[in-house]
Protein backbone atom coordinates (compact mmCIF):
# COMPACT_ATOMS: atom_id res chain seq x y z
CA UNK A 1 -29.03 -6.80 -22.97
CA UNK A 2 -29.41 -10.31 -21.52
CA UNK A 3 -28.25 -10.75 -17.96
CA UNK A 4 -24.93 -12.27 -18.43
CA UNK A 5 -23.89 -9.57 -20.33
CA UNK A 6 -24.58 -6.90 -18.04
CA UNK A 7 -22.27 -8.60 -15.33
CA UNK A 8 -19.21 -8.87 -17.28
CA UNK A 9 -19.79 -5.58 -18.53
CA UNK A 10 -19.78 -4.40 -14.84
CA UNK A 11 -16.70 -6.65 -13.74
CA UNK A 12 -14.77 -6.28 -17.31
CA UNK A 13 -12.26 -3.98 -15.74
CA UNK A 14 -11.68 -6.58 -12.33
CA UNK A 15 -11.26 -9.55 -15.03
CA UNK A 16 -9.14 -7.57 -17.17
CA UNK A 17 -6.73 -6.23 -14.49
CA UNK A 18 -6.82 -9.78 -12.74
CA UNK A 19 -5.51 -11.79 -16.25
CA UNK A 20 -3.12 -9.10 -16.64
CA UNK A 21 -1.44 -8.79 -13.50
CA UNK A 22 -0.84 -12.54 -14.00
CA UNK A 23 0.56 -12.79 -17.59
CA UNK A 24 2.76 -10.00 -18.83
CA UNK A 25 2.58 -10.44 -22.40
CA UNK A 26 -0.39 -8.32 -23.62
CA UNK A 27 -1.52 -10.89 -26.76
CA UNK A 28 -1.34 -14.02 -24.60
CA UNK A 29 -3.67 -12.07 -21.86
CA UNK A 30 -6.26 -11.10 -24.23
CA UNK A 31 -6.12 -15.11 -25.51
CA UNK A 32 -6.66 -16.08 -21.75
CA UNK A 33 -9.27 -12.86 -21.61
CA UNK A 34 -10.93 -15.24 -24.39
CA UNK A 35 -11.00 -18.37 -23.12
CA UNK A 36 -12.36 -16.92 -19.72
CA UNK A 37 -15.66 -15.52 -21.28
CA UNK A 38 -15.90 -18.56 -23.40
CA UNK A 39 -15.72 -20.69 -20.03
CA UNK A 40 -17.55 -18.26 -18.31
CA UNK A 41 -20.65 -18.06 -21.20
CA UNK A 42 -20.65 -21.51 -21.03
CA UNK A 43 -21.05 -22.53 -17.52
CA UNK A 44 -23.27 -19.09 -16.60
CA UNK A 45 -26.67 -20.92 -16.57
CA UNK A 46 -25.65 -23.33 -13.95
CA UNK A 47 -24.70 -20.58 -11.32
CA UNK A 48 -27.07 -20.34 -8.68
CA UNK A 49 -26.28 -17.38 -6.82
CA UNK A 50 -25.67 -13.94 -9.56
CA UNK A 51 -24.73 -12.12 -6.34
CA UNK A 52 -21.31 -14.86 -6.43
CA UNK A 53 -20.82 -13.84 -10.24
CA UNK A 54 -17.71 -11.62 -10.06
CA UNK A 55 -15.54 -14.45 -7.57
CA UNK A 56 -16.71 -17.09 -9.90
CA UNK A 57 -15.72 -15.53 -12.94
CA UNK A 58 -12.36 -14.73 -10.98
CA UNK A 59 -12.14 -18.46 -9.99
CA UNK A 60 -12.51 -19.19 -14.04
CA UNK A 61 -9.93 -17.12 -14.78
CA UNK A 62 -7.05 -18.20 -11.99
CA UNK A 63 -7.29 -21.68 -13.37
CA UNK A 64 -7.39 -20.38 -16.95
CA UNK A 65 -4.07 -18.38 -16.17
CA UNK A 66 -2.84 -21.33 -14.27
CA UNK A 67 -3.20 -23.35 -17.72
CA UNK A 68 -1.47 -21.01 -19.65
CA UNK A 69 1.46 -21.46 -17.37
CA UNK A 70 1.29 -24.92 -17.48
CA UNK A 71 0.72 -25.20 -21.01
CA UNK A 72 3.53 -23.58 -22.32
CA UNK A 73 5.97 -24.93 -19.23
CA UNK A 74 7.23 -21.84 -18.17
CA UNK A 75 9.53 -21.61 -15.43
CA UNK A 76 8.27 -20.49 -11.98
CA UNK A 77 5.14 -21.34 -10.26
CA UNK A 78 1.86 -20.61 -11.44
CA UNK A 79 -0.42 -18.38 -9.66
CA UNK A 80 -2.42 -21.35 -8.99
CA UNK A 81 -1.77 -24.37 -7.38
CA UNK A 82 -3.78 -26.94 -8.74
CA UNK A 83 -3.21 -29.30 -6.04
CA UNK A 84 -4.50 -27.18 -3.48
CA UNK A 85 -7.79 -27.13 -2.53
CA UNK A 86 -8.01 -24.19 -1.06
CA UNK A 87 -7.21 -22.39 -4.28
CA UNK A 88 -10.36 -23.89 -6.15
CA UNK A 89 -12.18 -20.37 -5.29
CA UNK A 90 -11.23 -16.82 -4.22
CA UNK A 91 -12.57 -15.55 -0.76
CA UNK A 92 -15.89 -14.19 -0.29
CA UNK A 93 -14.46 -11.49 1.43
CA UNK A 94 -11.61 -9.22 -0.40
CA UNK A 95 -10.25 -8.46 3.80
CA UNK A 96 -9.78 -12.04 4.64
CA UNK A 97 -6.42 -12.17 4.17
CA UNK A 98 -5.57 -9.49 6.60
CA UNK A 99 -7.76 -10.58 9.10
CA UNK A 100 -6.25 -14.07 9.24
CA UNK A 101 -2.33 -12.41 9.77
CA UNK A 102 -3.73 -9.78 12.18
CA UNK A 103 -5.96 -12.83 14.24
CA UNK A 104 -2.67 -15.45 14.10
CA UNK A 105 -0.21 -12.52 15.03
CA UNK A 106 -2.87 -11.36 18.00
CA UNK A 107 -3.32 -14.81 19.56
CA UNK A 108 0.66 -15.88 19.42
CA UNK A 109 0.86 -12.85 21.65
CA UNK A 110 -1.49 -14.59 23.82
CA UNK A 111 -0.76 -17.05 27.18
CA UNK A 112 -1.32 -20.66 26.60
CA UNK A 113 -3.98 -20.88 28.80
CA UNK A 114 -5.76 -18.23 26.89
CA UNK A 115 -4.72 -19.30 23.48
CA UNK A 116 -5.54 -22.73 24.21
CA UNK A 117 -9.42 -21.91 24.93
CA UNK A 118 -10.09 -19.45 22.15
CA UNK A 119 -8.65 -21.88 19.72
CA UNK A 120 -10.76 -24.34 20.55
CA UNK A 121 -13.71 -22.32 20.87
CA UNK A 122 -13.81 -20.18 18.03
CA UNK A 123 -11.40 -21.49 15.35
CA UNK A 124 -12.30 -25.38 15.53
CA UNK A 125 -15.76 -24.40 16.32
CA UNK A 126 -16.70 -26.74 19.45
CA UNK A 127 -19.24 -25.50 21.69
CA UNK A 128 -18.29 -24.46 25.64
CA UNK A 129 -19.40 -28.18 26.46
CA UNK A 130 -17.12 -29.50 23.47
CA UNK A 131 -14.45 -27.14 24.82
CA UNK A 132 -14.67 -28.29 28.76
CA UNK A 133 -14.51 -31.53 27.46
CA UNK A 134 -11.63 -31.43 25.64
CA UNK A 135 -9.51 -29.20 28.88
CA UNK A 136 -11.24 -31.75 31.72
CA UNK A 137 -12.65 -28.65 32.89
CA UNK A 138 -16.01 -27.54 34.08
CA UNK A 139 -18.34 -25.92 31.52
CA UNK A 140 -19.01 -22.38 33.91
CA UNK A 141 -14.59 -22.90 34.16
CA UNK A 142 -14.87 -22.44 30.08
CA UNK A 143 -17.10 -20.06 30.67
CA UNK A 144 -14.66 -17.38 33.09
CA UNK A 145 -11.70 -18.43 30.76
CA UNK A 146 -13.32 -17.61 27.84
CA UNK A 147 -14.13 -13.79 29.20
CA UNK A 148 -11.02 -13.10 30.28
CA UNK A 149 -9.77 -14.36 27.07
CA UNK A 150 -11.72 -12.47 25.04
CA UNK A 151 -10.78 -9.20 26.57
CA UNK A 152 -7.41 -9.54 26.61
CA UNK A 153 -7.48 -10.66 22.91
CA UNK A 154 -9.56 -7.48 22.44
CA UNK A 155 -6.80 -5.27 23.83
CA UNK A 156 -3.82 -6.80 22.09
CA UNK A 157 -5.62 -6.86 18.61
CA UNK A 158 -4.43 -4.19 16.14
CA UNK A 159 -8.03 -2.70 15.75
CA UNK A 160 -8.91 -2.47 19.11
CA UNK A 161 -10.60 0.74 19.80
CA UNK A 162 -8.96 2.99 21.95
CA UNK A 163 -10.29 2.85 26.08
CA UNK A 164 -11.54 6.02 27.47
CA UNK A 165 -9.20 7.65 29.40
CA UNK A 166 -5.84 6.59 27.75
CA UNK A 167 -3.56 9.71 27.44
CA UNK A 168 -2.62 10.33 23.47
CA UNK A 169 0.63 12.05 24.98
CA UNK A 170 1.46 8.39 26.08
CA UNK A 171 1.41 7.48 22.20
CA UNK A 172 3.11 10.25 21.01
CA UNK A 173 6.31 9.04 22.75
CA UNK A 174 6.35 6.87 20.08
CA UNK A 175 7.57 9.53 17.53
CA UNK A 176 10.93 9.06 17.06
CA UNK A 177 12.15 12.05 14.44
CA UNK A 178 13.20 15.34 15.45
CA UNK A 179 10.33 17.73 16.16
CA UNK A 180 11.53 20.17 13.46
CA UNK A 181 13.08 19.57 10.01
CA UNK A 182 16.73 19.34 10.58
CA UNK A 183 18.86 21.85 8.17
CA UNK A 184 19.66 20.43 4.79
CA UNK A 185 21.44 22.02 1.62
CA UNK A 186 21.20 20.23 -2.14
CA UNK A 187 24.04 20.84 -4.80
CA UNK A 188 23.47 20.06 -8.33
CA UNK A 189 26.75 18.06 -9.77
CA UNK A 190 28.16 18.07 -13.25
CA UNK A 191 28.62 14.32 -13.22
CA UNK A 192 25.94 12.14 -14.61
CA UNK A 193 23.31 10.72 -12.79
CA UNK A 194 24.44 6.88 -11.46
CA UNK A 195 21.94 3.70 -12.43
CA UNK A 196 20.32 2.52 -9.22
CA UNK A 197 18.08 -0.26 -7.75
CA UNK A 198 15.05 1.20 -5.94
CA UNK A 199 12.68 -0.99 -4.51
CA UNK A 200 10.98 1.44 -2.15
CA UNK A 201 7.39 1.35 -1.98
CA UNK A 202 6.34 4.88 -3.90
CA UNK A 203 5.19 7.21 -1.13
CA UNK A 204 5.92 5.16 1.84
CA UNK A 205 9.85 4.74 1.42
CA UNK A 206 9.70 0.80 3.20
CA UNK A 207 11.12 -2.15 1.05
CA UNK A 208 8.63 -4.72 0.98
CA UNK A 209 10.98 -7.55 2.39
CA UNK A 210 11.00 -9.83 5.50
CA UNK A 211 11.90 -8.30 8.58
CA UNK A 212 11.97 -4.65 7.00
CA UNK A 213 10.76 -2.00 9.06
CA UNK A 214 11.39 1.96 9.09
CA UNK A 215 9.63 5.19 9.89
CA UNK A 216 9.10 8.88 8.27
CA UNK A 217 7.71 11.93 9.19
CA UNK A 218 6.46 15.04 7.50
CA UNK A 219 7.41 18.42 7.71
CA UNK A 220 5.34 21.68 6.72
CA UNK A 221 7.13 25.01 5.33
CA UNK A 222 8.05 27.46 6.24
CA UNK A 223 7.41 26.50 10.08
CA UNK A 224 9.78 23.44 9.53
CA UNK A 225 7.44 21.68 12.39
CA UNK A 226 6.80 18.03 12.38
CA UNK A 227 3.26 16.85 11.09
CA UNK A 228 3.04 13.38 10.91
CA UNK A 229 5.14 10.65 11.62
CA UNK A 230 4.24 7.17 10.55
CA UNK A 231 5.80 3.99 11.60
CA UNK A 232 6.01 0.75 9.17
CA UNK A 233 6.57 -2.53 10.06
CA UNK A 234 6.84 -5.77 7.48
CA UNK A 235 4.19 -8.32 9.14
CA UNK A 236 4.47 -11.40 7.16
CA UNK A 237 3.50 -13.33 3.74
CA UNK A 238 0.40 -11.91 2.65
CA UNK A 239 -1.91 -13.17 -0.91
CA UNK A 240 -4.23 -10.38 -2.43
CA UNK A 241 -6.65 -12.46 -5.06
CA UNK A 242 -3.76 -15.21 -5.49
CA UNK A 243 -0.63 -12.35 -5.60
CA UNK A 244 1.77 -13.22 -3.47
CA UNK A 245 3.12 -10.12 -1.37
CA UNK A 246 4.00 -8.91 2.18
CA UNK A 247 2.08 -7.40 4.59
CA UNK A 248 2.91 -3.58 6.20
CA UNK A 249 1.22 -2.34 8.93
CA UNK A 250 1.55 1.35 9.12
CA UNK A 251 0.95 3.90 12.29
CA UNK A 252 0.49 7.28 11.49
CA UNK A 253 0.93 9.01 14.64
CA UNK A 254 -0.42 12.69 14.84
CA UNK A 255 -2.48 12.24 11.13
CA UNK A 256 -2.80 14.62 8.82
CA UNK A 257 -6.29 16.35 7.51
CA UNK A 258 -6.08 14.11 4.55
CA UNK A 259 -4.90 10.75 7.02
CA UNK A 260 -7.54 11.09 9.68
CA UNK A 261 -10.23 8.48 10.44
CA UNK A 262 -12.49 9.48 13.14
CA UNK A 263 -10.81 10.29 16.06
CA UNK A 264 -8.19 7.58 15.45
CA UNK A 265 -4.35 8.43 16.76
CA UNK A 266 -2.46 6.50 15.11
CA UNK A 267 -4.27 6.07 12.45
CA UNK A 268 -3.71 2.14 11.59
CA UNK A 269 -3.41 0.66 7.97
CA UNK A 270 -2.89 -2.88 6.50
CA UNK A 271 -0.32 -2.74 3.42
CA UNK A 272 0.46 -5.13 0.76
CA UNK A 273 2.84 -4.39 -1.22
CA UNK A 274 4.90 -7.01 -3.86
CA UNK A 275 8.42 -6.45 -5.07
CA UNK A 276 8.87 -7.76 -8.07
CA UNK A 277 12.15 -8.03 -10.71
CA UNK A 278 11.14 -4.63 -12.57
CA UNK A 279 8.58 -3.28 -10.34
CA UNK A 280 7.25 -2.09 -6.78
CA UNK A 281 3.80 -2.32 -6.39
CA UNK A 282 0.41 -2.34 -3.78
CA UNK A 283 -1.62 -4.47 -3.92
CA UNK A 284 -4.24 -3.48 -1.39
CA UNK A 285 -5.23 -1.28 1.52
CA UNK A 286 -7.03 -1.97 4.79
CA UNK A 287 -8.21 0.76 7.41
CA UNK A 288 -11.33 0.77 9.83
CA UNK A 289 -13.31 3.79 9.78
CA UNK A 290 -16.88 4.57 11.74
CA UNK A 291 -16.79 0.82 12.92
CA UNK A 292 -16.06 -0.88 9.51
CA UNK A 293 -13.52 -2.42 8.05
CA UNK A 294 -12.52 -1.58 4.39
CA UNK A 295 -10.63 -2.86 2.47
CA UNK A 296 -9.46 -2.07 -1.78
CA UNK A 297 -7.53 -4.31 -3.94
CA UNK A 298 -5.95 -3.72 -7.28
CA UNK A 299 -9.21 -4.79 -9.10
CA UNK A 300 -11.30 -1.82 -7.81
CA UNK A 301 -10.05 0.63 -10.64
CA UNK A 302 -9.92 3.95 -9.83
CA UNK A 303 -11.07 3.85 -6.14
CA UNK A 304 -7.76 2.02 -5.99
CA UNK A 305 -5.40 3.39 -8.63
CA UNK A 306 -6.41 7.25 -7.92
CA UNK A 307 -4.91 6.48 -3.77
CA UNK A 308 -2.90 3.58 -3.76
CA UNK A 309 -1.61 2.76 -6.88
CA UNK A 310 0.85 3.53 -9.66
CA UNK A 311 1.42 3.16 -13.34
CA UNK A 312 -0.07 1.92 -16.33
CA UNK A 313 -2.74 -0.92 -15.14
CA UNK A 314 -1.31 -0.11 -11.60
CA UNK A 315 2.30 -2.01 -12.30
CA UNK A 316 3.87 0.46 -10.06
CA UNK A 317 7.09 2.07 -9.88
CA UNK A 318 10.17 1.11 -11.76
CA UNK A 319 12.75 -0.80 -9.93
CA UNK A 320 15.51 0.26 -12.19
CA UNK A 321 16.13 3.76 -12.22
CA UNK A 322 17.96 6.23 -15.07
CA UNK A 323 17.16 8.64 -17.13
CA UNK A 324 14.39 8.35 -19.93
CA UNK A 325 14.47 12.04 -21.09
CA UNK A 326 10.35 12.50 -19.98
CA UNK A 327 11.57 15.27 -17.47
CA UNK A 328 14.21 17.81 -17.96
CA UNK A 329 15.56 19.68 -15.06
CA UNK A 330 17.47 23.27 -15.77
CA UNK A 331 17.69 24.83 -12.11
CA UNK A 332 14.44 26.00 -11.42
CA UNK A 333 12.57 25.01 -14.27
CA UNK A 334 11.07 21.87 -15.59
CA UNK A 335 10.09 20.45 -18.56
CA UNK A 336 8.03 17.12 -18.47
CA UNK A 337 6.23 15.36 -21.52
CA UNK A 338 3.03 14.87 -21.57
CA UNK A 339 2.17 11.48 -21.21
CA UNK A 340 0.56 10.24 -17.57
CA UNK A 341 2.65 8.42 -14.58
CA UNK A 342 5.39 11.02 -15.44
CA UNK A 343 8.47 9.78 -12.94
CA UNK A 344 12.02 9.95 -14.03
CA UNK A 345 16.00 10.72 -13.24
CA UNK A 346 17.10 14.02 -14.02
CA UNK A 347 20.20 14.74 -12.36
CA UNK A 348 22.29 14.13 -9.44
CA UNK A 349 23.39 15.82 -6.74
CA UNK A 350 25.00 16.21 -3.07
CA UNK A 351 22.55 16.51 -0.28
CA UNK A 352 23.67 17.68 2.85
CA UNK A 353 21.56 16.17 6.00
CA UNK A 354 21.96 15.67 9.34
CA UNK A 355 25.50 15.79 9.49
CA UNK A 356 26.47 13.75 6.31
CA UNK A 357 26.81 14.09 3.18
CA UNK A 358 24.97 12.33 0.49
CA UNK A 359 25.41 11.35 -3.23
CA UNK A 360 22.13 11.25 -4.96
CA UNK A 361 20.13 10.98 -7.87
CA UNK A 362 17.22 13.18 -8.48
CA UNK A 363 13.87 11.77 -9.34
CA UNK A 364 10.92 13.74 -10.39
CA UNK A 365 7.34 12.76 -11.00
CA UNK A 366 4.38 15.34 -12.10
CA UNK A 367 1.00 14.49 -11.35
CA UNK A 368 1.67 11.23 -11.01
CA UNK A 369 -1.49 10.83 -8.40
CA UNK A 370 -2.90 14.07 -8.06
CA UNK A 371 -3.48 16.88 -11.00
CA UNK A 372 -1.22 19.86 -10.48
CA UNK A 373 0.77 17.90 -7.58
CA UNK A 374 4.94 17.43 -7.98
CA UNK A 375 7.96 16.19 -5.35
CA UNK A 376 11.58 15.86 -6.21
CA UNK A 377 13.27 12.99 -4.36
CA UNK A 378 16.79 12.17 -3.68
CA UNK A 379 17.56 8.92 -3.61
CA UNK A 380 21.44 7.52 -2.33
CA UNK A 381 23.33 4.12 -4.15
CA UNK A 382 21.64 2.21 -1.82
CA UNK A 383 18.28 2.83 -2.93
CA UNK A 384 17.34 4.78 -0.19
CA UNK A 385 15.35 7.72 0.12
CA UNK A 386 17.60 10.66 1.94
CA UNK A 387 14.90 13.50 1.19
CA UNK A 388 11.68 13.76 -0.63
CA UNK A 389 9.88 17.31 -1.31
CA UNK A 390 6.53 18.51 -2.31
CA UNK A 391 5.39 21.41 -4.39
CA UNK A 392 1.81 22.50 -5.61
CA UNK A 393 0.76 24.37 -8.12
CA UNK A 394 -0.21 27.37 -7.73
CA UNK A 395 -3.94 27.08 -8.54
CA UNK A 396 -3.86 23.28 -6.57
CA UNK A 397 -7.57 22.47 -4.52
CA UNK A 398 -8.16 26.58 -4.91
CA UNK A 399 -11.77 25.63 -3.61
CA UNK A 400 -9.94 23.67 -0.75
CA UNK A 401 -7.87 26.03 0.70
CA UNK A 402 -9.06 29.53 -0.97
CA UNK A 403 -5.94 30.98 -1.56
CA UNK A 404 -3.06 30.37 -4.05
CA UNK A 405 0.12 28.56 -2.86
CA UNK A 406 2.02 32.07 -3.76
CA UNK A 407 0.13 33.89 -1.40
CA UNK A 408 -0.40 31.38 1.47
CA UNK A 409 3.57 30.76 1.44
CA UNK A 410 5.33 33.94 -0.34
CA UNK A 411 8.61 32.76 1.00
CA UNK A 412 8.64 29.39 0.39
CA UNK A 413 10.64 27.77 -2.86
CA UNK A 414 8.90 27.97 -6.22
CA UNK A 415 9.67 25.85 -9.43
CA UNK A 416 8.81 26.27 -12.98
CA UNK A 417 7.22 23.34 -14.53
CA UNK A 418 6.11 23.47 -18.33
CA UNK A 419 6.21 27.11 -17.29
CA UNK A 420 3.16 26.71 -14.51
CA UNK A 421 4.64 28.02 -11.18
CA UNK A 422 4.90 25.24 -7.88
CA UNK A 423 5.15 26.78 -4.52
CA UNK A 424 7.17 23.88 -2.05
CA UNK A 425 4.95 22.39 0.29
CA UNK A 426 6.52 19.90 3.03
CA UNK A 427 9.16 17.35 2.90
CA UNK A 428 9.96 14.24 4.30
CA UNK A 429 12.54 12.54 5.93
CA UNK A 430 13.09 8.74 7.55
CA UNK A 431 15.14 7.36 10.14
CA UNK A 432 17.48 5.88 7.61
CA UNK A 433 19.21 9.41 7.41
CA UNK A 434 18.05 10.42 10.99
CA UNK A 435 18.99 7.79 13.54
């Protein structure tokens, strides 16, 4: 196997998810697929650097896209400008994007005085003489500036680690939702479940739309206690290997086992999410952990897709929701088909919560991330969510927590699905119910 083949056999699935995310039409991507590895086999022996192969072969295949949209005149904009110049390659570094909104955000917070000198400095690039220079200033004045600059930059930037000393109480006035689950009741209704428009990012209940921001928390049963409580907050524009989407930051205040990152409280994330006309979808996730920053995008398959993402070649969750007939919901007991990404309307029903009443549909997805994992949702005309529930099988991460669900909760609800029992788990709630 000559070289060039072993490096599109290792970045196949990137190049593959990267044409398809771009053109929906599954014959016209595999023609673009085509013309890519053509390009690509052509031009391979004049790339110097292998270690640049995969953002080069990206690069082909952004302008290849960008001429099929071109070509055939479709409405829209393509995914590539071809009059920009800063389009002509993707970013060494998959994080860049987040960096640049979390850097821009950080020094607008900034005094002039302050802003003014790191600017100049680091972003243009002159030197401290350059710099003292340019303000009419003393070099050893750049110098003092520039130090008190830099650490107040340091404490107003989003991944700025936490100074000895600082009280975590001080951070948990932050949480906002009740301490304990408020009461709630759910009645099933005869009447037939209503269309709706959800555009709800799948697990973490924010619309990905300027200005949007919301929080949720988490509640364990049968205790009722609070968790977790996150807080989400729409930052700005944000691009994702030329997708246009919005960036979320997200603090989870008192983190779960499966949240936690060192010692970190909150816990801080970088979203990107990208609302489209059918679908809701991520696009990446950003987190620092031991010191680094990582970062996954929709072309790292499964490290992505098994945490993050949703759907068949991770086109997330449907937008318009009724009922398909893949889940059937008698009472207690479920029946779901067996085909993977398993989400669905099956009924609708009157939810009771903090003082109001609610008319909802009923969505239910099985193992739609994790094996043997299921939550029922209930989701008002406005596309809201008003409750969402867990439940585990009862054999779920046995090794984990040695001991069955119906043993570790005897009391807590239990549902039938396929005829497998699932013992409830927690539920959550957001501030659009509880203000």
């Amino acid at each position: 196997m000559d070289e060039l083949e072993k490096l599109l056999r290792r970045d196949a699935s990137a190049l593959e998810r990267f044409v398809r995310f771009r053109i929906p039409d599954r014959a016209d991507a595999e023609d673009v697929l085509q013309e890519v590895l053509l390009t690509a086999t052509e031009r391979f022996p004049a790339l110097r650097d292998r270690e640049a192969f995969k953002p080069w072969l990206l690069a082909i295949a952004r302008s290849r896209c960008a001429d099929y949209f071109r070509d055939r005149g479709r409405a829209g904009e393509s995914p590539l400008s071809l009059d920009d110049p800063e389009a002509a390659e993707l970013p060494a570094r998959p994080h860049d994007w987040i960096e640049r909104i979390a850097v821009r955000d950080t020094l607008a917070q900034l005094g002039e005085r302050d802003w003014e000198v790191l600017v100049l400095r680091f972003v243009l690039g002159l030197s401290e003489a350059e710099t003292a220079a340019r303000l009419g200033v003393p070099p050893g004045t750049v110098k003092s500036r520039l130090h008190l600059a830099r650490e107040r930059f340091r404490d107003m930037y989003p991944d700025a680690p936490q100074k000895k000393g600082v009280n975590t109480m001080k951070q948990n006035q932050n949480m906002k939702l009740p301490e304990r689950m408020p009461d709630y009741s759910i009645r099933f209704l005869e009447e037939p479940p209503f269309p709706v428009r959800w555009e709800e990012l799948m697990g973490w209940f924010i619309v990905p739309k300027e200005g949007e921001r919301l929080r949720f928390a988490m509640y364990d049963f049968p205790e009722r206690v609070r968790t977790m409580e996150v807080a989400l907050e729409v930052t700005g524009p944000a691009e994702v290997h030329g997708l246009r989407g919005l960036a979320i930051r997200a603090l989870e205040y008192e983190p779960v086992e499966s949240e936690r990152l060192d010692d970190q409280n909150p816990v801080e994330r970088y979203l990107v999410a990208q609302l489209t006309d059918t679908h809701c979808r991520m696009l990446a996730e950003q987190h620092r952990q031991d010191g680094v920053l990582k970062c996954y995008t929709f072309l790292d398959g499964d490290a992505f897709l098994n945490n993050w993402g949703f759907g068949e070649d991770n086109c997330g969750n449907e937008i318009g929701l009724r009922h398909k007939g893949d889940i059937r919901r008698n009472g207690d007991q479920i029946e779901a088909a067996d085909k993977p990404f398993l989400l669905d309307v099956v009924g609708r029903a009157s939810v009771r919560l903090g003082g109001r009443d609610y008319d909802c549909v009923c969505v239910v997805d099985v193992n739609t991330y994790v094996e043997g994992a299921m939550s029922e949702q209930y989701i008002d005309k406005e596309g809201r969510t008003v409750l969402w529930r867990r439940f585990n099988r009862d054999d779920w991460a046995l090794d984990r927590f040695g001991q069955r669900w119906m043993e570790r909760f005897p009391d807590n609800e239990r549902i039938l699905v396929n005829g497998e029992t699932y013992v409830h788990w927690y539920d959550c709630i957001t501030d659009h119910v509880i203000k």
